[in-house]
PDB file of N, CA and C in Angstrom:
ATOM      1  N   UNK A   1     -86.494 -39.040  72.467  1.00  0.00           N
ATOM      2  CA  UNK A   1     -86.598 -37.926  71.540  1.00  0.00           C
ATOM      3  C   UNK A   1     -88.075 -37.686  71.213  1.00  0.00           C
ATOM      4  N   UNK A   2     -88.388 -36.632  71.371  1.00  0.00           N
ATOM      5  CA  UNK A   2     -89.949 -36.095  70.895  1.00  0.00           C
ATOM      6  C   UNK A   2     -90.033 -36.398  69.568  1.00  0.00           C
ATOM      7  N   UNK A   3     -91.552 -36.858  69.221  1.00  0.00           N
ATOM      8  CA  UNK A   3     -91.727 -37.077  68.057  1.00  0.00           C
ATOM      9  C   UNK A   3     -91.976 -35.737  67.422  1.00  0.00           C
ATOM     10  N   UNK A   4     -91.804 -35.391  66.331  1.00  0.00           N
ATOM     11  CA  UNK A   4     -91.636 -33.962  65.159  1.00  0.00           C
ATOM     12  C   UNK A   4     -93.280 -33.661  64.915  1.00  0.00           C
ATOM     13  N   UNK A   5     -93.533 -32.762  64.883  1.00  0.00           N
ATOM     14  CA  UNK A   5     -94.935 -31.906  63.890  1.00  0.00           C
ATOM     15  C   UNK A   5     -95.101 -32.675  62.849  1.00  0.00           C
ATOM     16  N   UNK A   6     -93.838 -32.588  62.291  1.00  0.00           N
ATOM     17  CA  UNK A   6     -94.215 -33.332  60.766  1.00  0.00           C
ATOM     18  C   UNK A   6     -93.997 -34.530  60.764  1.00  0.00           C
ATOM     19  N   UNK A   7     -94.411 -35.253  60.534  1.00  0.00           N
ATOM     20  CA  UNK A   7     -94.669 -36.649  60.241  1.00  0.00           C
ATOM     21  C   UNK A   7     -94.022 -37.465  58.831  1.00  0.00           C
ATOM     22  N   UNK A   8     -92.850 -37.453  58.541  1.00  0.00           N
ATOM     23  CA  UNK A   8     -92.245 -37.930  56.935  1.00  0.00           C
ATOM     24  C   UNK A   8     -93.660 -39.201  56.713  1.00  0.00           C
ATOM     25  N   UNK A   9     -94.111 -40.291  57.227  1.00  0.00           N
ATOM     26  CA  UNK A   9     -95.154 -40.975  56.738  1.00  0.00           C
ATOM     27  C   UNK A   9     -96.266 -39.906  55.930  1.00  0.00           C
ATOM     28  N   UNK A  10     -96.467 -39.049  56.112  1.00  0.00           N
ATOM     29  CA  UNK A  10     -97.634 -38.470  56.009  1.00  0.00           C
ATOM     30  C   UNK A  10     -97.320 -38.181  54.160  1.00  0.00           C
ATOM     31  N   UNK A  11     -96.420 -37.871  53.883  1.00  0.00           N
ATOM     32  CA  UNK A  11     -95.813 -37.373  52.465  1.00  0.00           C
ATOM     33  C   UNK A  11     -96.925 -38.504  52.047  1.00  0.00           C
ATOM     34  N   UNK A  12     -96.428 -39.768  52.081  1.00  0.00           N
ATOM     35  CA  UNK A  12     -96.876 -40.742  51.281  1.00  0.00           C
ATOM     36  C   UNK A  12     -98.789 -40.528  51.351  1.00  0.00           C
ATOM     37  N   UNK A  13     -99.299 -39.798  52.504  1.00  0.00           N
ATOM     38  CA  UNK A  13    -100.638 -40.009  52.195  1.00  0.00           C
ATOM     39  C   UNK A  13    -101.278 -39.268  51.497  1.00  0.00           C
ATOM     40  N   UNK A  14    -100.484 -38.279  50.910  1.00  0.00           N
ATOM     41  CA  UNK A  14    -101.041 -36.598  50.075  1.00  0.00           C
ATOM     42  C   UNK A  14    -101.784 -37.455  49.247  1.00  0.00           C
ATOM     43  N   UNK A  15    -101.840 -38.429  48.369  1.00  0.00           N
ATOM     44  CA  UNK A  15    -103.249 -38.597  47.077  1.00  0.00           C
ATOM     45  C   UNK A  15    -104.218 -38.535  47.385  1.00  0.00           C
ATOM     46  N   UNK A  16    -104.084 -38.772  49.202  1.00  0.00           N
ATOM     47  CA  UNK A  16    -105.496 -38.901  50.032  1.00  0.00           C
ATOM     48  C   UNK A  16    -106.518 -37.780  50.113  1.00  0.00           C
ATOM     49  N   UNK A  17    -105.935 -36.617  49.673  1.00  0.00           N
ATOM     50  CA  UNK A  17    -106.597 -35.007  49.750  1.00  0.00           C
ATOM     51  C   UNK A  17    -107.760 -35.296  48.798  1.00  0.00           C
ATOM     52  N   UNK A  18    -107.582 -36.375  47.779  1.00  0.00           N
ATOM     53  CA  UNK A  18    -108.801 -36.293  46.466  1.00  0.00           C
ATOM     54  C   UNK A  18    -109.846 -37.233  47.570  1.00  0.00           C
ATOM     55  N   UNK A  19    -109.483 -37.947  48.858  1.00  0.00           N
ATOM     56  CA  UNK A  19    -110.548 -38.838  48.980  1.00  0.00           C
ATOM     57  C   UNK A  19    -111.807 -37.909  49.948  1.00  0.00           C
ATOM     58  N   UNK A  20    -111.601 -36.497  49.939  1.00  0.00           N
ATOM     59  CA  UNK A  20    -112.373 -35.700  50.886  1.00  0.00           C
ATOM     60  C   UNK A  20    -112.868 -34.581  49.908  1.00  0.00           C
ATOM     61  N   UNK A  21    -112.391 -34.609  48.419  1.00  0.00           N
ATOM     62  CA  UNK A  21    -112.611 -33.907  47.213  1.00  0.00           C
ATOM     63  C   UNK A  21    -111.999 -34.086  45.999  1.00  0.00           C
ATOM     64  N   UNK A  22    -112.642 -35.162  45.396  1.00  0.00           N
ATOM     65  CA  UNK A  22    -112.069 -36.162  44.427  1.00  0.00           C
ATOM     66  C   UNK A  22    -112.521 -35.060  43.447  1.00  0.00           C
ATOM     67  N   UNK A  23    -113.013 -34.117  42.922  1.00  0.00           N
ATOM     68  CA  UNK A  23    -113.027 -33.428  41.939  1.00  0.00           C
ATOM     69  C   UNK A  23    -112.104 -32.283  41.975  1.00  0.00           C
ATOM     70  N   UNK A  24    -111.736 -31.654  42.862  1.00  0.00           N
ATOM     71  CA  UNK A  24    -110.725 -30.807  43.272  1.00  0.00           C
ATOM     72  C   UNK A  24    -108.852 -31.624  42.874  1.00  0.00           C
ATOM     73  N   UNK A  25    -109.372 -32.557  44.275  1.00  0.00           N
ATOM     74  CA  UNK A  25    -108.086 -33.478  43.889  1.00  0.00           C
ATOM     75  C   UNK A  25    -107.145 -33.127  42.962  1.00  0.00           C
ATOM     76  N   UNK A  26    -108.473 -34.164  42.048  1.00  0.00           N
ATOM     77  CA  UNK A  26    -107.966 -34.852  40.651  1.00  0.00           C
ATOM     78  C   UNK A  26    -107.367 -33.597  39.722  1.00  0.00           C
ATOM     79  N   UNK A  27    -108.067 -32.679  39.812  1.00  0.00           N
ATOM     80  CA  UNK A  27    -107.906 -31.787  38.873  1.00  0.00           C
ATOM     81  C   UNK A  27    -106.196 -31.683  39.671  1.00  0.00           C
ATOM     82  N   UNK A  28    -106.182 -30.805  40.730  1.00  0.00           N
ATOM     83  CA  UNK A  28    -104.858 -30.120  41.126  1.00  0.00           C
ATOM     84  C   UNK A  28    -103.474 -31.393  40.708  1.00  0.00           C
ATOM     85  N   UNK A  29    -103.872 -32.778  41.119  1.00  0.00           N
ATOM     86  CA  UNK A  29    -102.893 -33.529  40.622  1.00  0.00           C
ATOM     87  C   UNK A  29    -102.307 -33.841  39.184  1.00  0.00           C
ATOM     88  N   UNK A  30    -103.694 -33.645  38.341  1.00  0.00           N
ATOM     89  CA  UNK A  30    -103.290 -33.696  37.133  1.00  0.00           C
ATOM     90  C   UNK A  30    -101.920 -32.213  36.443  1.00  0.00           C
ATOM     91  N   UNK A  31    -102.973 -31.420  37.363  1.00  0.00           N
ATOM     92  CA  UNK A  31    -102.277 -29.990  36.947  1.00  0.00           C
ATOM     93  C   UNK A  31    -100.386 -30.147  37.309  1.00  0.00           C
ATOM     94  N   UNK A  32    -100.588 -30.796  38.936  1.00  0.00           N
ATOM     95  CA  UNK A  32     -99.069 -30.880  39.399  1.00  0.00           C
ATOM     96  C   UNK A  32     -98.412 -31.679  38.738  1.00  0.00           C
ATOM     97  N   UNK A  33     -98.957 -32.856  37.754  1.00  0.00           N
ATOM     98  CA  UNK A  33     -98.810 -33.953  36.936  1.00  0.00           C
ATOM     99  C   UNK A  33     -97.828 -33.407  35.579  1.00  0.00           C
ATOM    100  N   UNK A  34     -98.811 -32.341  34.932  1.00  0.00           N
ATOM    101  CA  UNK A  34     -98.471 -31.563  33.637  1.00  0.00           C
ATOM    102  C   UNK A  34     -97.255 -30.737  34.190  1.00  0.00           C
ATOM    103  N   UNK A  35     -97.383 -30.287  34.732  1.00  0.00           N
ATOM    104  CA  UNK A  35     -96.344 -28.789  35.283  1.00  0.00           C
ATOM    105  C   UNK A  35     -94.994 -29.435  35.989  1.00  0.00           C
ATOM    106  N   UNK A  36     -94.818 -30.894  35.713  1.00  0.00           N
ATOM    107  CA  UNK A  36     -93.482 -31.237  35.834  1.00  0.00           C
ATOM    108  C   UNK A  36     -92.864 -32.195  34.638  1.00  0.00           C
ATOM    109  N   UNK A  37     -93.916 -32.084  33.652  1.00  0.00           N
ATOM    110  CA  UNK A  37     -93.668 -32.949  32.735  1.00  0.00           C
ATOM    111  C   UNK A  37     -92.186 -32.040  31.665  1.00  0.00           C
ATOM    112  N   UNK A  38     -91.497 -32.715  31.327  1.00  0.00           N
ATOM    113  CA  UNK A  38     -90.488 -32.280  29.976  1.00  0.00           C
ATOM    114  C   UNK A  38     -91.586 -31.243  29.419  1.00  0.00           C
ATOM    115  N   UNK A  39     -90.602 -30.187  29.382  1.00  0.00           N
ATOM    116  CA  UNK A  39     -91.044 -29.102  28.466  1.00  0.00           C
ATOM    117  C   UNK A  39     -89.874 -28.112  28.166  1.00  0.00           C
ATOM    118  N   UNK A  40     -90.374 -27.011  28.229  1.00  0.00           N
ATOM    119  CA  UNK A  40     -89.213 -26.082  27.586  1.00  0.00           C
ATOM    120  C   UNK A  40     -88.327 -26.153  29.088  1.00  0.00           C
ATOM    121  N   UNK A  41     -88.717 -26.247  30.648  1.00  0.00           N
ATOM    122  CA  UNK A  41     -87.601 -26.724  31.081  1.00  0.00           C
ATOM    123  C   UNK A  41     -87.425 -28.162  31.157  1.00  0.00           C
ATOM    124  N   UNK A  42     -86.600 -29.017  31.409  1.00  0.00           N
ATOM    125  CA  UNK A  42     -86.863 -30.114  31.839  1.00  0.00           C
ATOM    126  C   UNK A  42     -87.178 -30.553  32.950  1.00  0.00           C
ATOM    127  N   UNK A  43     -87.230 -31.594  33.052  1.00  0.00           N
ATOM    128  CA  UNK A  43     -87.643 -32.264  34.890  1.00  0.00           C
ATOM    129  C   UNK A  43     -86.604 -32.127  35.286  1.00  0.00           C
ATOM    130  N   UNK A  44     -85.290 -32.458  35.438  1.00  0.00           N
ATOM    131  CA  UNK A  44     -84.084 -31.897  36.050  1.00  0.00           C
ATOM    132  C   UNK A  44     -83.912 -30.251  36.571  1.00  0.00           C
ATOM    133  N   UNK A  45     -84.420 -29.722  35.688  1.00  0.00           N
ATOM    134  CA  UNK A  45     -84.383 -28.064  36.363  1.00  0.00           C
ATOM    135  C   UNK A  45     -85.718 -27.768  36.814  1.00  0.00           C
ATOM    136  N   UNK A  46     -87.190 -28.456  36.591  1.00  0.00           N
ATOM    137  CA  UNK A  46     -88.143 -28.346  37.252  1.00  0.00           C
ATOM    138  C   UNK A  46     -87.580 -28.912  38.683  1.00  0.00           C
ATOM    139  N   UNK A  47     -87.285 -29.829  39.064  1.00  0.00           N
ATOM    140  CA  UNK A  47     -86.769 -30.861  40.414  1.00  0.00           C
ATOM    141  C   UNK A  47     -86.054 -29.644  40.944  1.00  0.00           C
ATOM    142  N   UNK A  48     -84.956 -29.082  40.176  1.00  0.00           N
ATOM    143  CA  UNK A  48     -83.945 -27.816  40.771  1.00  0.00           C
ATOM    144  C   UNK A  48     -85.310 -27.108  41.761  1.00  0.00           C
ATOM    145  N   UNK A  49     -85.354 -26.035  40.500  1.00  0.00           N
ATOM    146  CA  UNK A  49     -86.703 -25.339  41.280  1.00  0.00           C
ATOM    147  C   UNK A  49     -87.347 -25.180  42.208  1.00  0.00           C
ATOM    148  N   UNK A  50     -88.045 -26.893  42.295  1.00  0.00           N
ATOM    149  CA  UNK A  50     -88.808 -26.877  43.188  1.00  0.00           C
ATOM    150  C   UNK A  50     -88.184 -27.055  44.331  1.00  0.00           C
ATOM    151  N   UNK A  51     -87.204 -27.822  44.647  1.00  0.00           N
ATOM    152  CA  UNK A  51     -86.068 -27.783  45.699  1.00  0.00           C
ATOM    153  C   UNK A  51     -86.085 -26.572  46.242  1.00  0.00           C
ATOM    154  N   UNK A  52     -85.483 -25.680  45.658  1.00  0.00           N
ATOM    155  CA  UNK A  52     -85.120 -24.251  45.909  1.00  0.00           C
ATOM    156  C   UNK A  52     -86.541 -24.017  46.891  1.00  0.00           C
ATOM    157  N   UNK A  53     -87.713 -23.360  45.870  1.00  0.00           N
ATOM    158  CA  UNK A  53     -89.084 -23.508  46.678  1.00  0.00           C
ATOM    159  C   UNK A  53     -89.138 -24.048  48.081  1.00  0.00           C
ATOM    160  N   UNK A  54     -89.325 -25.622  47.448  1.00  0.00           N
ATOM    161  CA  UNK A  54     -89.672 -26.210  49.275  1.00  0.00           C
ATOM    162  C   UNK A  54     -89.074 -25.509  50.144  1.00  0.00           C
ATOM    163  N   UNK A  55     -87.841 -24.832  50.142  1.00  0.00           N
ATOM    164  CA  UNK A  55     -86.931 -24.652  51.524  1.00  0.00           C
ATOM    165  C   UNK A  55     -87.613 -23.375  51.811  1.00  0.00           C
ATOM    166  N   UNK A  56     -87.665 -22.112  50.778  1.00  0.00           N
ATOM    167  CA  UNK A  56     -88.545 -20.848  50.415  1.00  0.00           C
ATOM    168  C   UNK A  56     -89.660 -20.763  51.184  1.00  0.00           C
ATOM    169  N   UNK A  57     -90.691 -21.784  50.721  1.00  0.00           N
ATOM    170  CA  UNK A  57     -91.657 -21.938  51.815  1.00  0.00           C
ATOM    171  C   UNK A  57     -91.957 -22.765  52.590  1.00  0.00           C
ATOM    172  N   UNK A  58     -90.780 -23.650  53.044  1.00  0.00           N
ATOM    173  CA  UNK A  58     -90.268 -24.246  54.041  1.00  0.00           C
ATOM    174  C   UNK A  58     -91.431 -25.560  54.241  1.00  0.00           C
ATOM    175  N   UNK A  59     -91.649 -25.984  53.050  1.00  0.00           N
ATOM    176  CA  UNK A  59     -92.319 -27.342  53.484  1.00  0.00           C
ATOM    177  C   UNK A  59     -91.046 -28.357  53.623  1.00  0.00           C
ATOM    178  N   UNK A  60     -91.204 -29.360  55.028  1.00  0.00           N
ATOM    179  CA  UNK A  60     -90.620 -30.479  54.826  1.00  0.00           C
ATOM    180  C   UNK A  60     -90.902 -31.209  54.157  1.00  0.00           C
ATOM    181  N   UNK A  61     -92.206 -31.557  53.739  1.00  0.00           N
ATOM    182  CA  UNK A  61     -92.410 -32.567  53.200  1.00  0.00           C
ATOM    183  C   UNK A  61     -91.841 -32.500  51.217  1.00  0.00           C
ATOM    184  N   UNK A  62     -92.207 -31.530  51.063  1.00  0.00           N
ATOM    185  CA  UNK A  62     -91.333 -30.802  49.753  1.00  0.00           C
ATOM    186  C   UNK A  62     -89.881 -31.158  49.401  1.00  0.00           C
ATOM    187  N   UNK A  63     -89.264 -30.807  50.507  1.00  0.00           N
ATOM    188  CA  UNK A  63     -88.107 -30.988  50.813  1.00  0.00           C
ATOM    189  C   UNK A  63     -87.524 -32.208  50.851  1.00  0.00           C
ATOM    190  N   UNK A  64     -87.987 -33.060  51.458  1.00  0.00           N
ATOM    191  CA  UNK A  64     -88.056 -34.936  51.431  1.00  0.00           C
ATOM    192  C   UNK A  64     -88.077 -35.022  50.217  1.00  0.00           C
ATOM    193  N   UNK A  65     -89.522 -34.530  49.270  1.00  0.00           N
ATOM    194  CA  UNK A  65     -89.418 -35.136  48.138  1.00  0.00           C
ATOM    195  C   UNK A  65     -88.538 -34.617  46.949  1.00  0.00           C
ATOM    196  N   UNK A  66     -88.412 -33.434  46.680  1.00  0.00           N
ATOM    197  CA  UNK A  66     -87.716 -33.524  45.642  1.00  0.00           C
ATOM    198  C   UNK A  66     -85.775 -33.390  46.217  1.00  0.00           C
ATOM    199  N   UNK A  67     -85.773 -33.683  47.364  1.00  0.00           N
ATOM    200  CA  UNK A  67     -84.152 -34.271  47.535  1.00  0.00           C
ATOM    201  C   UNK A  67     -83.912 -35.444  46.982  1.00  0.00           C
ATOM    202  N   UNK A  68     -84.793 -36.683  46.905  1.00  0.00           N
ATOM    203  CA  UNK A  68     -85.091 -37.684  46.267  1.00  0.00           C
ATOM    204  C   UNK A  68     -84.960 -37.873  45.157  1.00  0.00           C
ATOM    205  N   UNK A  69     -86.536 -36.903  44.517  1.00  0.00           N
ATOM    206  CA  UNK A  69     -86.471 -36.465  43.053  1.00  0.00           C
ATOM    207  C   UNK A  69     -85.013 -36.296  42.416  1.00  0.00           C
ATOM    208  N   UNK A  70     -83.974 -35.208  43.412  1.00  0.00           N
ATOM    209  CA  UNK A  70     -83.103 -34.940  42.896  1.00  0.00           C
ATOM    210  C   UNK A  70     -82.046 -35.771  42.710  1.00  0.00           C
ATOM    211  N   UNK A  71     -82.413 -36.914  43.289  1.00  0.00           N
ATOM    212  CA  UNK A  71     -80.723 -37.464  43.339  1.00  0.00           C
ATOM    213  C   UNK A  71     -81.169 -38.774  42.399  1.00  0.00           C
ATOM    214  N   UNK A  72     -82.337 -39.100  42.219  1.00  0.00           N
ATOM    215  CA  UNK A  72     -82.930 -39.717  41.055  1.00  0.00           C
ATOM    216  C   UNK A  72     -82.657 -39.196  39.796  1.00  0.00           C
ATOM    217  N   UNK A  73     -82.654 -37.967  39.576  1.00  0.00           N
ATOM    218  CA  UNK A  73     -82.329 -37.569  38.312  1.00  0.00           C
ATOM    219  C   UNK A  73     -80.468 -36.747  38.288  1.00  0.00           C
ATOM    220  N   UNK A  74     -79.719 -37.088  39.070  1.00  0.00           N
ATOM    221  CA  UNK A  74     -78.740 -37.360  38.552  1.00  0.00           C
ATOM    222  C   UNK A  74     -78.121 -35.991  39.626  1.00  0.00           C
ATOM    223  N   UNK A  75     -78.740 -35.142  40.277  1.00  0.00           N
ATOM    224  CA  UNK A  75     -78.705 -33.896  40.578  1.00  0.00           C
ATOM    225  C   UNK A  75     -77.486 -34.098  41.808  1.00  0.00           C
ATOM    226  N   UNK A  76     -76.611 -33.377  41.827  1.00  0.00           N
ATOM    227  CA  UNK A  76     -75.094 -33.456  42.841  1.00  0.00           C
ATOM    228  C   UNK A  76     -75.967 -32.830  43.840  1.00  0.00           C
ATOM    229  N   UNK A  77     -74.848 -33.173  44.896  1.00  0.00           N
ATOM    230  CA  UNK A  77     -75.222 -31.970  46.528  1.00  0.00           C
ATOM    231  C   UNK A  77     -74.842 -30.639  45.909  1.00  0.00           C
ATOM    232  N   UNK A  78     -74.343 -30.356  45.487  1.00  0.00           N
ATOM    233  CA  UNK A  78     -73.756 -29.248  44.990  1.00  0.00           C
ATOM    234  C   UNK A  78     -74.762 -28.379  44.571  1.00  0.00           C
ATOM    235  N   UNK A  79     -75.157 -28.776  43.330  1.00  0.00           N
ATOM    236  CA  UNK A  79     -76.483 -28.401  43.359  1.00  0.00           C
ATOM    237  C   UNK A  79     -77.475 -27.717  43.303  1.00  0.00           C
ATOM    238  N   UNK A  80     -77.838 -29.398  43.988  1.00  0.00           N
ATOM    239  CA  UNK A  80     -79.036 -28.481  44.825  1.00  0.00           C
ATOM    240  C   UNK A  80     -78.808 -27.576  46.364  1.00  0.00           C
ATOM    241  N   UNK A  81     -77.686 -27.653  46.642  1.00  0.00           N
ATOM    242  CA  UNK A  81     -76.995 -26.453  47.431  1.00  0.00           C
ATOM    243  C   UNK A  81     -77.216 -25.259  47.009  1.00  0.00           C
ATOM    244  N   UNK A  82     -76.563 -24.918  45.800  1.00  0.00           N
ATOM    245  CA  UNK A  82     -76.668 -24.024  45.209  1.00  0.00           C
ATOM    246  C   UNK A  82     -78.145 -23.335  44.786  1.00  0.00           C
ATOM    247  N   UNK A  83     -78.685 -24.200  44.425  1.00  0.00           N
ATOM    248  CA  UNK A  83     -80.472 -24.062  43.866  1.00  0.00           C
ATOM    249  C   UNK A  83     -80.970 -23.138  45.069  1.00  0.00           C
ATOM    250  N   UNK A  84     -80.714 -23.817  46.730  1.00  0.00           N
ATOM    251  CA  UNK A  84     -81.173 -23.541  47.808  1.00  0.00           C
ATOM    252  C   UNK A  84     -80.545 -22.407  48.862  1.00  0.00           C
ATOM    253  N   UNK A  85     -79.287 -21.434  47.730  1.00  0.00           N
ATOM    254  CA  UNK A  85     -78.577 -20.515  48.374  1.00  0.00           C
ATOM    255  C   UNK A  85     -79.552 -19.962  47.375  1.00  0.00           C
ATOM    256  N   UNK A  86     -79.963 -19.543  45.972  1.00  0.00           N
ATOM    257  CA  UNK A  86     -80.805 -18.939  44.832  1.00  0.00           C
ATOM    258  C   UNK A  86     -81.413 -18.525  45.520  1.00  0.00           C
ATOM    259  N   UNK A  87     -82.453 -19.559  45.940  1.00  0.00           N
ATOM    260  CA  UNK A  87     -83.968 -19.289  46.414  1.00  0.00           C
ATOM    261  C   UNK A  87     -83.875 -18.777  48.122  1.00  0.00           C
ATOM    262  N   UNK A  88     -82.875 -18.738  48.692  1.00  0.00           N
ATOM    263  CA  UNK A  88     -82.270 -18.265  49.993  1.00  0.00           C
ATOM    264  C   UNK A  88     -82.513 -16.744  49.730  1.00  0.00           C
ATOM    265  N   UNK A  89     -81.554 -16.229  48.371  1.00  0.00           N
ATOM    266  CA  UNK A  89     -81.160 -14.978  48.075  1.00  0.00           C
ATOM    267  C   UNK A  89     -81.874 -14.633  47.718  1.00  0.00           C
ATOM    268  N   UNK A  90     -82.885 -14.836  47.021  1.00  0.00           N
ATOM    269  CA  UNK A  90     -84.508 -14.121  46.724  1.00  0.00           C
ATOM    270  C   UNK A  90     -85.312 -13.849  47.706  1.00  0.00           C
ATOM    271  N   UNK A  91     -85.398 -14.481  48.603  1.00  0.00           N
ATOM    272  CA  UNK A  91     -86.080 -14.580  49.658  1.00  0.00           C
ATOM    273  C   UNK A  91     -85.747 -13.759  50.396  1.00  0.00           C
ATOM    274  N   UNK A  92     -84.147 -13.448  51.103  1.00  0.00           N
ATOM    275  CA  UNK A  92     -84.156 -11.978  51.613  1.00  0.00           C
ATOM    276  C   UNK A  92     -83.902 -10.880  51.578  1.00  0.00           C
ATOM    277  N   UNK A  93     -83.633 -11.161  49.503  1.00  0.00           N
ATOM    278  CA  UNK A  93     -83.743  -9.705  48.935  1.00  0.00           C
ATOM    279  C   UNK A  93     -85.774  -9.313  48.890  1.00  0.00           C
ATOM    280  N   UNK A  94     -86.275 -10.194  48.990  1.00  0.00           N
ATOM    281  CA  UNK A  94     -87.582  -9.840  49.027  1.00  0.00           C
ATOM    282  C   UNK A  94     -87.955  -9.362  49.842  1.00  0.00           C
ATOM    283  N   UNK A  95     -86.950  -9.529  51.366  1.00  0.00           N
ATOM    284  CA  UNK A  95     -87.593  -9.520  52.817  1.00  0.00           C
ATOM    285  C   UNK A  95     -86.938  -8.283  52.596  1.00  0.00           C
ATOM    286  N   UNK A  96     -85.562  -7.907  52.307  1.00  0.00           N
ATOM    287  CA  UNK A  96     -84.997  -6.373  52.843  1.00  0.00           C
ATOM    288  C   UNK A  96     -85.232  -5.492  51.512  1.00  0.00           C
ATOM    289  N   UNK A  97     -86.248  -5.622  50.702  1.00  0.00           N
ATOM    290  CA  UNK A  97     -86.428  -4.793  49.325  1.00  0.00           C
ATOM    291  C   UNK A  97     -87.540  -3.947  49.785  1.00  0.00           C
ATOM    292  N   UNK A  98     -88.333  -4.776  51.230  1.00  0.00           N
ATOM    293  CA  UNK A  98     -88.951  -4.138  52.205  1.00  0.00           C
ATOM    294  C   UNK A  98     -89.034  -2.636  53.005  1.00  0.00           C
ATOM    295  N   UNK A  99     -87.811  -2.813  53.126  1.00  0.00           N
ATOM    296  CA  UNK A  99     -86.546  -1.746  54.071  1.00  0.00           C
ATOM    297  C   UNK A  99     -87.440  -0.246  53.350  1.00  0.00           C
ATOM    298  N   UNK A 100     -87.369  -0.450  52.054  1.00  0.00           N
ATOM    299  CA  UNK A 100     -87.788   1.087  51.326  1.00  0.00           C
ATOM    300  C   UNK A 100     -88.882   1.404  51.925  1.00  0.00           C
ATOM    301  N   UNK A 101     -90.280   0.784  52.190  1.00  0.00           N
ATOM    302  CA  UNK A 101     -91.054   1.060  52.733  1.00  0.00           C
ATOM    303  C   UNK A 101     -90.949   1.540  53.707  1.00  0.00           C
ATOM    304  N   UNK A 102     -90.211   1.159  55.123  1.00  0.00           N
ATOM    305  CA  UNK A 102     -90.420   1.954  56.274  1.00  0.00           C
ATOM    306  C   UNK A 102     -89.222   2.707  55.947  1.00  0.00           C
ATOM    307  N   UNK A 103     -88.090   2.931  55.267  1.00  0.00           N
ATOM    308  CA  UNK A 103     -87.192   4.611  55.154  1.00  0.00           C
ATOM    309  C   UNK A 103     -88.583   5.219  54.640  1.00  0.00           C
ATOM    310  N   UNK A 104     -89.267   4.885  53.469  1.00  0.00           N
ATOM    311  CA  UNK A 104     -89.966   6.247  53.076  1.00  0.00           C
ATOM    312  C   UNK A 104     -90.650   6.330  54.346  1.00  0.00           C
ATOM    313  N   UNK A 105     -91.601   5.283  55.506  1.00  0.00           N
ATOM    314  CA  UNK A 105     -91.907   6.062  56.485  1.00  0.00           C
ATOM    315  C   UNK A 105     -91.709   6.705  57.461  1.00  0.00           C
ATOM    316  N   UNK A 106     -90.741   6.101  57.843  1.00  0.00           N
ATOM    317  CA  UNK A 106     -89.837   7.227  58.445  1.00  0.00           C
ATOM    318  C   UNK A 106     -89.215   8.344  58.161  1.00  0.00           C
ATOM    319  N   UNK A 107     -88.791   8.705  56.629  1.00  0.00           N
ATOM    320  CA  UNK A 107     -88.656  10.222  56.148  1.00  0.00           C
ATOM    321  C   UNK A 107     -89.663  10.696  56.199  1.00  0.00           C
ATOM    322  N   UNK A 108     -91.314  10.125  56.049  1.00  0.00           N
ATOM    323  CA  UNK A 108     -92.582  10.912  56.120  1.00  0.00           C
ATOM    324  C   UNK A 108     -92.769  11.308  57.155  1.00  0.00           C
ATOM    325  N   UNK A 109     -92.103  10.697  58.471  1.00  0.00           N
ATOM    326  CA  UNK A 109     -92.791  10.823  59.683  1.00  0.00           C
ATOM    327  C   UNK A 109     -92.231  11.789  60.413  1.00  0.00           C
ATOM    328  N   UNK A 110     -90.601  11.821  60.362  1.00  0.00           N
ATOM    329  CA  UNK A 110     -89.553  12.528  60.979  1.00  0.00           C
ATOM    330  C   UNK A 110     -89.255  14.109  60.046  1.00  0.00           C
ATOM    331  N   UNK A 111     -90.115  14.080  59.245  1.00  0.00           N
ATOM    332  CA  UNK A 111     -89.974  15.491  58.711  1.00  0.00           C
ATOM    333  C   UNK A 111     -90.424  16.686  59.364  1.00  0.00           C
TER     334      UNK A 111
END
């Protein structure tokens, strides 16, 4: 079997991004640090979320992690199934909300 593009080891080396810009880094981790902490949502529906996301913009490595995340915090297949039909359905109402653009160009063009 061919080995994959993506590499699941590699997840584990992301802190490594601060060792080529430890001021950048630090900052973005702290930021990713805060922005999953308990707040007005919790980490259970932040974890949702981001689930949804990863698949959205299709990181694996995203995907690895908060499937994890999710089943750490208590989260069914169900789910995050569901989370990942959400962010499915946004995604190609975004892609065919498109559509208006080329009808109007094509009514501009074919007139």
């Amino acid at each position: 079997m061919a080995n994959s593009y993506y590499d699941p080891a590699d997840l584990r080396k992301f802190k490594k991004i601060s060792d080529w810009d430890k001021e950048l880094g630090d900052k973005f981790f702290d930021y990713y640090g805060t922005v999953f902490q308990e707040g007005a949502l919790s980490a259970r529906e932040k974890s949702l979320i981001a689930l949804a996301v990863a698949h959205v913009v299709k990181c694996p490595y995203c995907i690895d992690a908060y499937t994890k995340d999710g089943l750490q915090r208590g989260i069914t297949k169900e789910e995050m199934m569901e989370a990942v039909h959400a962010g499915a359905a946004i995604e190609s109402g975004a892609t065919l909300v498109h559509a208006v653009q080329m009808m109007n160009k094509y009514d501009k063009l074919s007139m």
